[in-house]
PDB file of N, CA and C in Angstrom:
ATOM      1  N   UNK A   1      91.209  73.150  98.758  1.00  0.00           N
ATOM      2  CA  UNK A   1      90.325  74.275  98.631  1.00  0.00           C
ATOM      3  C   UNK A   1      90.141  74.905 100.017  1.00  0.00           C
ATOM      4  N   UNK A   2      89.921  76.091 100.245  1.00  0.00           N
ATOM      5  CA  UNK A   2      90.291  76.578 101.307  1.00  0.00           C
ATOM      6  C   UNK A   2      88.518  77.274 101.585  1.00  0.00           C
ATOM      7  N   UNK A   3      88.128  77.598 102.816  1.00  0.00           N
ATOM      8  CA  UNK A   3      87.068  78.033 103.083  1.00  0.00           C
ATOM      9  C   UNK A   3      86.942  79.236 103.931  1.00  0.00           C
ATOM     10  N   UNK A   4      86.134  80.020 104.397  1.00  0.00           N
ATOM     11  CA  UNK A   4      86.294  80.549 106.369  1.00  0.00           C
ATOM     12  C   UNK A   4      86.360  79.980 106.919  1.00  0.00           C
ATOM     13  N   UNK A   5      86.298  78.932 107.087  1.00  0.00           N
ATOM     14  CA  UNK A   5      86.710  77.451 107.949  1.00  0.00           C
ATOM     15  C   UNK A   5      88.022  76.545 108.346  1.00  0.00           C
ATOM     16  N   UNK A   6      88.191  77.435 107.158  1.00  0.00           N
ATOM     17  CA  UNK A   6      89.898  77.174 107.335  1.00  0.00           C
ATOM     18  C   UNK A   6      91.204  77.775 108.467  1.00  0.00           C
ATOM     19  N   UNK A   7      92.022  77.371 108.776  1.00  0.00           N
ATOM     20  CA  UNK A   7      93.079  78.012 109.796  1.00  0.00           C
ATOM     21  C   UNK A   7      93.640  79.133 108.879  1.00  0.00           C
ATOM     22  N   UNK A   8      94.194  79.074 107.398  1.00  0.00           N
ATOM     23  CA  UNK A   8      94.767  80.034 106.753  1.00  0.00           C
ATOM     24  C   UNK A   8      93.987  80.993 106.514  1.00  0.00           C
ATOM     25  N   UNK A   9      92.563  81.205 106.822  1.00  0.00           N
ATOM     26  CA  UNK A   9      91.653  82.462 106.924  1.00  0.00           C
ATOM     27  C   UNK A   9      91.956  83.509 107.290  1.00  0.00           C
ATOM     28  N   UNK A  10      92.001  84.253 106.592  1.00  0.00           N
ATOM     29  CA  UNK A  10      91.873  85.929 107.081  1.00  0.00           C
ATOM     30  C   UNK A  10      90.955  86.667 107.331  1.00  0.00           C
ATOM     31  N   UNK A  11      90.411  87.122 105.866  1.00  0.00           N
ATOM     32  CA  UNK A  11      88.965  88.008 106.016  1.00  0.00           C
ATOM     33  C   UNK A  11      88.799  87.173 104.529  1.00  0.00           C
ATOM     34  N   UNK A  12      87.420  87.648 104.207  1.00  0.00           N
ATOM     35  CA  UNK A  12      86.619  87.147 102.618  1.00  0.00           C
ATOM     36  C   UNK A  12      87.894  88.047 101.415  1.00  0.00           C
ATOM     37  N   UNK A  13      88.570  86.417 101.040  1.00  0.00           N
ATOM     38  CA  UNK A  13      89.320  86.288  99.757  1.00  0.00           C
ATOM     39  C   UNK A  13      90.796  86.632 100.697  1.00  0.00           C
ATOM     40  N   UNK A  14      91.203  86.470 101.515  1.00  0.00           N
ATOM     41  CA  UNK A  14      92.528  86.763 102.251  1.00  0.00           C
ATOM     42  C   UNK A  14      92.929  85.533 103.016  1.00  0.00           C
ATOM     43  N   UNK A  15      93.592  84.891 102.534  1.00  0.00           N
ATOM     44  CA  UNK A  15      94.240  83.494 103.228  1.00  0.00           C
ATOM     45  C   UNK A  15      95.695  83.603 103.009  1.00  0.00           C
ATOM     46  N   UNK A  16      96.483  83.163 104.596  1.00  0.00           N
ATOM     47  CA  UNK A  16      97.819  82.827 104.722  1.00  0.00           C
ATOM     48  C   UNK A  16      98.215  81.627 104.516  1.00  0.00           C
ATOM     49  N   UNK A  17      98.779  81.229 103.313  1.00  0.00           N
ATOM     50  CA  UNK A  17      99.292  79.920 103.139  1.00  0.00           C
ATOM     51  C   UNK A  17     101.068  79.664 102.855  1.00  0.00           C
ATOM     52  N   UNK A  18     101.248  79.254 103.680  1.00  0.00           N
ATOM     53  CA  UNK A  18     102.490  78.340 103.431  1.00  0.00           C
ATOM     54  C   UNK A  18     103.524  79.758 103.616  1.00  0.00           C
ATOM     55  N   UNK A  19     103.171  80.479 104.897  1.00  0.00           N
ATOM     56  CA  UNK A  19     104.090  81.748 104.826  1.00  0.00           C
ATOM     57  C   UNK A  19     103.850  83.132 103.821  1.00  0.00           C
ATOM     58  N   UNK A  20     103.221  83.224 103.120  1.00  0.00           N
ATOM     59  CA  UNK A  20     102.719  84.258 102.397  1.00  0.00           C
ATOM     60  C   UNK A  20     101.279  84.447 102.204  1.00  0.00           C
ATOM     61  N   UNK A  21     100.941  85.246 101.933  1.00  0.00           N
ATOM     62  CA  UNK A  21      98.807  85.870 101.737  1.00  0.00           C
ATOM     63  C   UNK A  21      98.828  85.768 100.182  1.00  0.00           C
ATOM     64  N   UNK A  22      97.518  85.108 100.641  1.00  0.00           N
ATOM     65  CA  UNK A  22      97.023  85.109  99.062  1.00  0.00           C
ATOM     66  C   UNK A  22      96.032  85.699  98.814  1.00  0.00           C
ATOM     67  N   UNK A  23      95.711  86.293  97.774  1.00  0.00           N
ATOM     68  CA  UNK A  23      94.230  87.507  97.905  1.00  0.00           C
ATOM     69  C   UNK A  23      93.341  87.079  96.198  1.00  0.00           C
ATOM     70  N   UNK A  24      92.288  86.849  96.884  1.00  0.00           N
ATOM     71  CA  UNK A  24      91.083  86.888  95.618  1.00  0.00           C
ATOM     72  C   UNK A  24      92.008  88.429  94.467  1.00  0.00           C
ATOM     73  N   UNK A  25      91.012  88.001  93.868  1.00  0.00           N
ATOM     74  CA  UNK A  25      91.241  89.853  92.793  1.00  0.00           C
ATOM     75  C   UNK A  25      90.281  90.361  92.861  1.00  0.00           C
ATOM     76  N   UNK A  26      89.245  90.426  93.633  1.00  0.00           N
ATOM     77  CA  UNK A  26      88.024  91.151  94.157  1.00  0.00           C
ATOM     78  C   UNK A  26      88.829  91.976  95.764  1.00  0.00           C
ATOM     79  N   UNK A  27      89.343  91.022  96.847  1.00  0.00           N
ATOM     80  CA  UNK A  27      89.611  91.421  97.841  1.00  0.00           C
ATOM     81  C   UNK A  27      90.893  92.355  97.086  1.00  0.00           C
ATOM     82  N   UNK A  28      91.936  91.749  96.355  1.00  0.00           N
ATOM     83  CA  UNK A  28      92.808  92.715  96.317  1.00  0.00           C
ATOM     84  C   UNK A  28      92.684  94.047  95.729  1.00  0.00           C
ATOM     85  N   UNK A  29      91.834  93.981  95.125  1.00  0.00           N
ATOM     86  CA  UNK A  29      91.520  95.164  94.324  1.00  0.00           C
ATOM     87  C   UNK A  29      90.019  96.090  95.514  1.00  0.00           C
ATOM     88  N   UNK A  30      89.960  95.798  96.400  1.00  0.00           N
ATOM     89  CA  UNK A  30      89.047  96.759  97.340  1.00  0.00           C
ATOM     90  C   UNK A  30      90.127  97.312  98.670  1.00  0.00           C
ATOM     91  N   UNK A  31      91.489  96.207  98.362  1.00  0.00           N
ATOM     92  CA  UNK A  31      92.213  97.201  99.357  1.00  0.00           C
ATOM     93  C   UNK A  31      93.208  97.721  99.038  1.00  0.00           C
ATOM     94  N   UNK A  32      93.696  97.601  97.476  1.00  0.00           N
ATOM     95  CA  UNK A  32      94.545  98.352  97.001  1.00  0.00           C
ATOM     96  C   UNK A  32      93.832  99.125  95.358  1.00  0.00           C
ATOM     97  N   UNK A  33      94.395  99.965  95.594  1.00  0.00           N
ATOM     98  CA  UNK A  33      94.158 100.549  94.103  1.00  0.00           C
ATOM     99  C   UNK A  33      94.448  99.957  92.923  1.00  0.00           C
ATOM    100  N   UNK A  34      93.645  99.866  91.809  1.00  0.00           N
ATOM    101  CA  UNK A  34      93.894  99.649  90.648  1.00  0.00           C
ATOM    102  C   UNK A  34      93.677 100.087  89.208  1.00  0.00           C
ATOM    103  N   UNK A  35      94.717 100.447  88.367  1.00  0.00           N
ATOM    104  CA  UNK A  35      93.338 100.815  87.072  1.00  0.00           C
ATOM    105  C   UNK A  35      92.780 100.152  86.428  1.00  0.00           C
ATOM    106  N   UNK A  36      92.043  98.902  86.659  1.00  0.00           N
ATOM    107  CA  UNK A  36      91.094  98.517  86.881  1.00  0.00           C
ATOM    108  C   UNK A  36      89.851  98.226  87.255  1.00  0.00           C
ATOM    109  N   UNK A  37      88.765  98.034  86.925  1.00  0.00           N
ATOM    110  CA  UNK A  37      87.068  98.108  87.593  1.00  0.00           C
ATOM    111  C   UNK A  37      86.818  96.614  88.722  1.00  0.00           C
ATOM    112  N   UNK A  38      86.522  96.687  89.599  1.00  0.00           N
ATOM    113  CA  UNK A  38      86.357  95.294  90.294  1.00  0.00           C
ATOM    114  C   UNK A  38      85.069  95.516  89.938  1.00  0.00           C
ATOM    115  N   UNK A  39      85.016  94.801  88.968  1.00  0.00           N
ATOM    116  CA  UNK A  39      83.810  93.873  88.646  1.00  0.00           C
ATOM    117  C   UNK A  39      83.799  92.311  88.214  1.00  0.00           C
ATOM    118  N   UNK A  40      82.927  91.964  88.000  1.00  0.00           N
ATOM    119  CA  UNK A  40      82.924  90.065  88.167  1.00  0.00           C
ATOM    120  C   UNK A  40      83.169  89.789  86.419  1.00  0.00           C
ATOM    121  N   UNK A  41      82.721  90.628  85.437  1.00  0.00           N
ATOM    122  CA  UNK A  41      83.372  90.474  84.302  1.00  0.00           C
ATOM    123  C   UNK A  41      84.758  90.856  84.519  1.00  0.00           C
ATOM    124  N   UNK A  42      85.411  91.688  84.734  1.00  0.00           N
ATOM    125  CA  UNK A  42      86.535  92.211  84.661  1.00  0.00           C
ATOM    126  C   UNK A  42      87.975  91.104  85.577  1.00  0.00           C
ATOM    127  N   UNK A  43      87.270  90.916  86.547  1.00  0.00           N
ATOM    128  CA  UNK A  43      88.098  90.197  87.925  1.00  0.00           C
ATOM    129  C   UNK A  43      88.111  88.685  87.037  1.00  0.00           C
ATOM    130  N   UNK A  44      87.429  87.989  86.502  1.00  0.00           N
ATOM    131  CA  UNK A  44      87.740  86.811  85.530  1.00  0.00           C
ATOM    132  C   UNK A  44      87.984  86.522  83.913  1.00  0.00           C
ATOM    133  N   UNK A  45      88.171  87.488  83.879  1.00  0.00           N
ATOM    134  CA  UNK A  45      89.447  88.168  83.150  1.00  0.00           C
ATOM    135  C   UNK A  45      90.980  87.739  83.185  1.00  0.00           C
ATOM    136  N   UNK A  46      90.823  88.582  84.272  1.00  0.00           N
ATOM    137  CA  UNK A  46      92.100  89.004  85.089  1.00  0.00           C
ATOM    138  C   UNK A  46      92.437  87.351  85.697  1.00  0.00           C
ATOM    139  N   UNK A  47      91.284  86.994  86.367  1.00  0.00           N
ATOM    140  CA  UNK A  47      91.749  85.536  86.614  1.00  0.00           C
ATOM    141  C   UNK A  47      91.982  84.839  85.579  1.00  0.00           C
ATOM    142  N   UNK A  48      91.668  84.760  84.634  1.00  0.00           N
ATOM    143  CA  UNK A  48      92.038  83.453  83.514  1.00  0.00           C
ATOM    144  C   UNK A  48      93.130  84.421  82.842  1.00  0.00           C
ATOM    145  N   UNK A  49      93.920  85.147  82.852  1.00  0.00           N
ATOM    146  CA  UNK A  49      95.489  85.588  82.416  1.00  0.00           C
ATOM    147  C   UNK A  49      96.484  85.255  83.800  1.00  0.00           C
ATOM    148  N   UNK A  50      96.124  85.299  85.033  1.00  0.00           N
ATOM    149  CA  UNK A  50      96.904  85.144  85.981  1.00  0.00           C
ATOM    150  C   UNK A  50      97.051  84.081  86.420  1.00  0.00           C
ATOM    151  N   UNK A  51      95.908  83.052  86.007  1.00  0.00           N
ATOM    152  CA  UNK A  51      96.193  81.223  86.556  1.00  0.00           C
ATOM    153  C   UNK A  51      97.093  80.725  85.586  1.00  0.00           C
ATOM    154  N   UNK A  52      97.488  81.855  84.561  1.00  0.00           N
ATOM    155  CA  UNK A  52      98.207  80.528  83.201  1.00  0.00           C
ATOM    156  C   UNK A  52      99.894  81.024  83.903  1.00  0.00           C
ATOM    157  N   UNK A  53      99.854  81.933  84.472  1.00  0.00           N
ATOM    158  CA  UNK A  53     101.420  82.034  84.735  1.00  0.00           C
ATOM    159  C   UNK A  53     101.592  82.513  85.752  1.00  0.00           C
ATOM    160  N   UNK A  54     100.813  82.020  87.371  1.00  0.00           N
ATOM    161  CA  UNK A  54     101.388  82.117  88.611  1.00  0.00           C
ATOM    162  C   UNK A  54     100.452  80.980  89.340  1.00  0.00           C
ATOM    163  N   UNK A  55     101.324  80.485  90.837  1.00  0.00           N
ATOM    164  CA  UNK A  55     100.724  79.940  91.369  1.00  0.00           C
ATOM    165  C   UNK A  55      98.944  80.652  91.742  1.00  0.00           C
ATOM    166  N   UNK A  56      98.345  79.496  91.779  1.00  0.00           N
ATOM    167  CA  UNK A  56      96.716  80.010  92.634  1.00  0.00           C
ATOM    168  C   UNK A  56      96.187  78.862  92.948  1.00  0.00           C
ATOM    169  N   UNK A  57      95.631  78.617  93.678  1.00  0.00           N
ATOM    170  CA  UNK A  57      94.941  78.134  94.988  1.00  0.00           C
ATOM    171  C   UNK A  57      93.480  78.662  94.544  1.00  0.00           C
ATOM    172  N   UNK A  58      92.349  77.796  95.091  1.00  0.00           N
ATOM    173  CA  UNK A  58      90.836  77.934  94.942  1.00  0.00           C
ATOM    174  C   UNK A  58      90.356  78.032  96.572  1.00  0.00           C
ATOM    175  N   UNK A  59      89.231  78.917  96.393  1.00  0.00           N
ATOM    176  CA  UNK A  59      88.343  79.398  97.808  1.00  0.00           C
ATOM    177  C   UNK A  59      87.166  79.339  97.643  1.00  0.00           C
ATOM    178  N   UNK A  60      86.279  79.270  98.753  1.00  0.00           N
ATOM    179  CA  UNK A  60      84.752  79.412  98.363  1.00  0.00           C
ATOM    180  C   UNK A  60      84.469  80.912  99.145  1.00  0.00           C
ATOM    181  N   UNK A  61      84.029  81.815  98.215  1.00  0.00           N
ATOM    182  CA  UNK A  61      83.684  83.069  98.591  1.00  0.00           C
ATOM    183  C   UNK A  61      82.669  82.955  99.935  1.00  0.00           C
ATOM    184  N   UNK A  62      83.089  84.540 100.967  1.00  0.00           N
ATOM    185  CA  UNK A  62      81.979  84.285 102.033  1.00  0.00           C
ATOM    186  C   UNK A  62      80.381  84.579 101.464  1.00  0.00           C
ATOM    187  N   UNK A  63      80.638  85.475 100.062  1.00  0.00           N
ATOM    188  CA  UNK A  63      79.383  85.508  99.426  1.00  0.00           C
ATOM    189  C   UNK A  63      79.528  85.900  98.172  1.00  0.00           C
ATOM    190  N   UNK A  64      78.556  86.643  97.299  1.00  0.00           N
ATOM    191  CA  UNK A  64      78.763  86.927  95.796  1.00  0.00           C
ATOM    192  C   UNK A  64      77.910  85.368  95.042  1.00  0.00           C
ATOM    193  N   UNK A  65      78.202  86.217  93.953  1.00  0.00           N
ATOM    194  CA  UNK A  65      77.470  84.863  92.925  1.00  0.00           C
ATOM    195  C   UNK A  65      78.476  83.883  91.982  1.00  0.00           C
ATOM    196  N   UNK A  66      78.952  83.685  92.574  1.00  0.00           N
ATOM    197  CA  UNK A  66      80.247  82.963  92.278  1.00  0.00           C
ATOM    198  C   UNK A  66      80.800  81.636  93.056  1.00  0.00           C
ATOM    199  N   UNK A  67      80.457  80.408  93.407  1.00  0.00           N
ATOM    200  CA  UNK A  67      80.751  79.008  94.358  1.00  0.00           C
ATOM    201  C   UNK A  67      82.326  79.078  94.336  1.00  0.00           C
ATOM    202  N   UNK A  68      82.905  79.732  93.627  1.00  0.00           N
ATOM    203  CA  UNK A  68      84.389  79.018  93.571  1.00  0.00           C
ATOM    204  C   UNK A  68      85.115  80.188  92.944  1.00  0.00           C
ATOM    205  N   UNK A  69      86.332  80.995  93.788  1.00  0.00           N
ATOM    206  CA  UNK A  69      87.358  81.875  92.784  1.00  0.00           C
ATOM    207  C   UNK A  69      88.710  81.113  93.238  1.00  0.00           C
ATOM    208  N   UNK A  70      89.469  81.770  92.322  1.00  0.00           N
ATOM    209  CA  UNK A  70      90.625  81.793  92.466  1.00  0.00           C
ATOM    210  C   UNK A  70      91.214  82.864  93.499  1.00  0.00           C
ATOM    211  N   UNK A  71      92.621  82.793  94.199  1.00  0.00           N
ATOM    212  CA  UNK A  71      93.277  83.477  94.595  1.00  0.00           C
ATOM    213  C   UNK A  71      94.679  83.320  94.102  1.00  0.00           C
ATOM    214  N   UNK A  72      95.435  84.101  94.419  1.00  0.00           N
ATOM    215  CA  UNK A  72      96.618  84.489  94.069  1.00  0.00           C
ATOM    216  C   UNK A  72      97.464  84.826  94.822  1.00  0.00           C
ATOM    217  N   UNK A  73      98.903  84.716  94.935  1.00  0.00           N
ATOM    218  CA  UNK A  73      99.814  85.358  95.913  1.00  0.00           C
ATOM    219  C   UNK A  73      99.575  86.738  95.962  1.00  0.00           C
ATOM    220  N   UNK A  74     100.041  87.733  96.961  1.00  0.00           N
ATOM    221  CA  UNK A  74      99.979  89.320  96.685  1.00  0.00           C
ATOM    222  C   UNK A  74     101.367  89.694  95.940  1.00  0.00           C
ATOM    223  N   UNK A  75     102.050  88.720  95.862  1.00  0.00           N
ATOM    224  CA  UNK A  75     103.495  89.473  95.473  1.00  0.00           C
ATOM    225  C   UNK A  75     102.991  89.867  93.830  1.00  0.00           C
ATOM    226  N   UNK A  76     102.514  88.401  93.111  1.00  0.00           N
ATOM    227  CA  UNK A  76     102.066  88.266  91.702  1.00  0.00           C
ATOM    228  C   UNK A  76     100.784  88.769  91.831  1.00  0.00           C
ATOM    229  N   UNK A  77     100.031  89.360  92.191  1.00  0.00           N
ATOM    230  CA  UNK A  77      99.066  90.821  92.054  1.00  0.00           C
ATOM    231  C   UNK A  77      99.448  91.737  91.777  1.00  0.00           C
ATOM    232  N   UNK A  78     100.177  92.472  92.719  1.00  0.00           N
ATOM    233  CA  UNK A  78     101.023  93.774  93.001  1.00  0.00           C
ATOM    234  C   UNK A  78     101.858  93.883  91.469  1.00  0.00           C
ATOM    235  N   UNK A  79     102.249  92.747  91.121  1.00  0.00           N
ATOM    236  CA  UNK A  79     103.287  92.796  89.544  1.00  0.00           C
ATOM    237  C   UNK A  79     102.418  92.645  88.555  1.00  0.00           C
ATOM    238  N   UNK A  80     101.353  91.937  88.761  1.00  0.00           N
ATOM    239  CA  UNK A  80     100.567  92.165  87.435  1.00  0.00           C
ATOM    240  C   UNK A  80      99.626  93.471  87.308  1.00  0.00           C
ATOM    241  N   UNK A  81      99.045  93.853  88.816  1.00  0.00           N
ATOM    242  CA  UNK A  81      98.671  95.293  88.426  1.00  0.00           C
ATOM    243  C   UNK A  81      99.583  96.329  88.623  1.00  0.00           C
ATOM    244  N   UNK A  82     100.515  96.092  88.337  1.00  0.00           N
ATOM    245  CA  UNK A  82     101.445  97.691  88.597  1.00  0.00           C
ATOM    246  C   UNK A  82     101.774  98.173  87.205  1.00  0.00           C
TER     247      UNK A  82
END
């Protein structure tokens, strides 16, 4: 589980692991466009269709009401929201 505490830290929901970034679906969706709503109904959603068929990794948000999301590679973001 990865934290801000971590070396693979970026910014809140942006961690480099193992050679590639992995992005919450809150962070990815505030720095890329989507037609989608980032909201916390909507974003776990989206998370429970994207953990059944790509790698993800768990984080503890720097805040929000949420102890625990998922993240995701950006490659398998970018393909599931395009």
């Amino acid at each position: 589980m990865y934290s801000k505490q971590s070396k693979e830290y970026r910014s809140n929901g942006i961690y480099y692991i193992e050679g590639q970034l992995f992005y919450s679906i809150w962070a990815f969706k505030t720095q890329f466009p989507t037609r989608t709503k980032n909201n916390e109904q909507m974003n776990i959603q989206d998370t429970s269709e994207l953990e059944k068929v790509t790698r993800n990794e768990s984080c503890i948000p720097d805040f929000g009401n949420l102890q625990l999301v998922k993240i995701f590679p950006l490659l398998a973001l970018q393909a599931f929201y395009a």
